[in-house]
C-alpha atoms as a PDB file:
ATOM      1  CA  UNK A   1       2.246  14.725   0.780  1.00  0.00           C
ATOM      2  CA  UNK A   2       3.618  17.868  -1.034  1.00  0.00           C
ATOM      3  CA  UNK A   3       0.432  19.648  -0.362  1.00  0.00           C
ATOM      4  CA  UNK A   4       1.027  18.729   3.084  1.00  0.00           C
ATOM      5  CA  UNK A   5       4.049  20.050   3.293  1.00  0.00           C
ATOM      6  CA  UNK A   6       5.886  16.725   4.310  1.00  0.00           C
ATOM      7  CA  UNK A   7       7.808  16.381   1.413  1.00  0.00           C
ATOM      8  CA  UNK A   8       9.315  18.783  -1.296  1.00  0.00           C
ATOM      9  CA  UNK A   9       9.497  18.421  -5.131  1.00  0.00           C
ATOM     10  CA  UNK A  10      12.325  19.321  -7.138  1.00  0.00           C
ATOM     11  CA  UNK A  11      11.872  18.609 -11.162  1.00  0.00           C
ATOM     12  CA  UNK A  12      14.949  18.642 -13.179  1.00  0.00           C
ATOM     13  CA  UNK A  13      13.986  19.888 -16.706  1.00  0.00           C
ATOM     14  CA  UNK A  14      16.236  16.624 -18.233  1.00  0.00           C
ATOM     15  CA  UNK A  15      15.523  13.798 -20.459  1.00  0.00           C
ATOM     16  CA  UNK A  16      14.435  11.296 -19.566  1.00  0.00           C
ATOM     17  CA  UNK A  17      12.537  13.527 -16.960  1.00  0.00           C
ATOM     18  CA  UNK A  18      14.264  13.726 -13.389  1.00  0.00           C
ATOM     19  CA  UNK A  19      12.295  14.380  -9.865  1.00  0.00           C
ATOM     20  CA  UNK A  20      13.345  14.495  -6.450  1.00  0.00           C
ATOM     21  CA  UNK A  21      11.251  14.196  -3.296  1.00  0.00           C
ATOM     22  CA  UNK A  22      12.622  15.157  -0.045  1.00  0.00           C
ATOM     23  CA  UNK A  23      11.385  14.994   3.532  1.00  0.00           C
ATOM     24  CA  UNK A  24      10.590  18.277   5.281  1.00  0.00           C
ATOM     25  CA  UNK A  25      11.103  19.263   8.848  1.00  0.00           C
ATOM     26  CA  UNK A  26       7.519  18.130   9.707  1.00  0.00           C
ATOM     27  CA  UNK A  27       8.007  14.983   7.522  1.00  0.00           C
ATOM     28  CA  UNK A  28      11.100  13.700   9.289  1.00  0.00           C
ATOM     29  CA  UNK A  29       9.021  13.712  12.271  1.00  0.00           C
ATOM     30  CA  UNK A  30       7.391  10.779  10.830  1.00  0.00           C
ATOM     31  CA  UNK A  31      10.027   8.595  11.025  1.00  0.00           C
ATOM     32  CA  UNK A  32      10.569   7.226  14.376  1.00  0.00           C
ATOM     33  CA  UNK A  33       6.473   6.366  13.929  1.00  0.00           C
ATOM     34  CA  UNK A  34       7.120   4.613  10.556  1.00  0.00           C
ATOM     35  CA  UNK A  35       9.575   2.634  12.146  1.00  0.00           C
ATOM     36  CA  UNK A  36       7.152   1.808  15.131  1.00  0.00           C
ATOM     37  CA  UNK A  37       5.012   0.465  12.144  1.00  0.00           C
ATOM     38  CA  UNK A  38       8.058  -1.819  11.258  1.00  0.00           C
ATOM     39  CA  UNK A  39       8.574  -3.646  14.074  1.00  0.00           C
ATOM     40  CA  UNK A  40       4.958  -4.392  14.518  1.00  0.00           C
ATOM     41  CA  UNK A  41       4.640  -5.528  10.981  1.00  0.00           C
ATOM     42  CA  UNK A  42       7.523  -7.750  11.620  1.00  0.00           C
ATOM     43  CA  UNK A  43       6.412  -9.127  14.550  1.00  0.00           C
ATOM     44  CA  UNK A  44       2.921  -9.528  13.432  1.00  0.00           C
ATOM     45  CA  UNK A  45       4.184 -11.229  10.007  1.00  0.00           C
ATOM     46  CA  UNK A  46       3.115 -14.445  10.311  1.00  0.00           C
ATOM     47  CA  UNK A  47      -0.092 -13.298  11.784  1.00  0.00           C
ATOM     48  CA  UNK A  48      -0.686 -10.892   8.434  1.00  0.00           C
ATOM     49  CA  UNK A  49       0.087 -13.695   6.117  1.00  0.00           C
ATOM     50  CA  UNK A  50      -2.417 -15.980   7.852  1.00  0.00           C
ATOM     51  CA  UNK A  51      -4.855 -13.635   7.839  1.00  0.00           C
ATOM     52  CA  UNK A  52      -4.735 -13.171   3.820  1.00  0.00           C
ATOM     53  CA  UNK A  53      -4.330 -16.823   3.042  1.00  0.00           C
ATOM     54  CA  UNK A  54      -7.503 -17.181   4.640  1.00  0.00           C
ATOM     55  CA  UNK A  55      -9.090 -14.135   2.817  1.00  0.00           C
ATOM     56  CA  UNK A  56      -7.906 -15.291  -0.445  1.00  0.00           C
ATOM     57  CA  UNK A  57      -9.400 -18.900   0.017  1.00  0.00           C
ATOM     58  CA  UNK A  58     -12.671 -16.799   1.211  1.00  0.00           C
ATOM     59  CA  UNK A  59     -12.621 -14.969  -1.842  1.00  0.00           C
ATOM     60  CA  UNK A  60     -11.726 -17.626  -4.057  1.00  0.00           C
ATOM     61  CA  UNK A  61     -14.925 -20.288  -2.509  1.00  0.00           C
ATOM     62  CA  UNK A  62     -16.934 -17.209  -3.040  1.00  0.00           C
ATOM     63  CA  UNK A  63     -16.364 -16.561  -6.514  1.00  0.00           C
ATOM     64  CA  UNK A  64     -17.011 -20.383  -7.491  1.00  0.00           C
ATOM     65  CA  UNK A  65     -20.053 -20.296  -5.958  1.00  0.00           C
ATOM     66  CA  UNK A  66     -21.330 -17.174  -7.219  1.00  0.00           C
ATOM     67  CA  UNK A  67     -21.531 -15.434  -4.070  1.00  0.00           C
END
């Protein structure tokens, strides 16, 4: 994301070692679609959670049978 330019890096020459990240200009305008992401994850929750109970029992039949 630093190479992107959405974030800056700041080290701090301090033990134990000390960093700081920062949102740029173009970084910030991330936000309002991370928070888009949000809601849908939260009203999709249930749905996600289904979804990898059901991969994990796939996975798990599969790897008892060899498959």
């Amino acid at each position: 994301m630093e190479r992107d330019e959405m974030v800056t890096r700041t080290e701090y020459d301090e033990v134990p070692p000390w960093v700081e990240y920062e949102l740029t200009e173009p970084g910030r305008t991330l936000l309002p679609r991370l928070a888009a992401c949000r809601v849908w994850a939260a009203e999709h929750l249930e749905e996600l959670r289904a979804a990898r109970e059901e991969y994990e029992r796939k996975e798990k039949a599969a790897s008892r049978t060899g498959a």
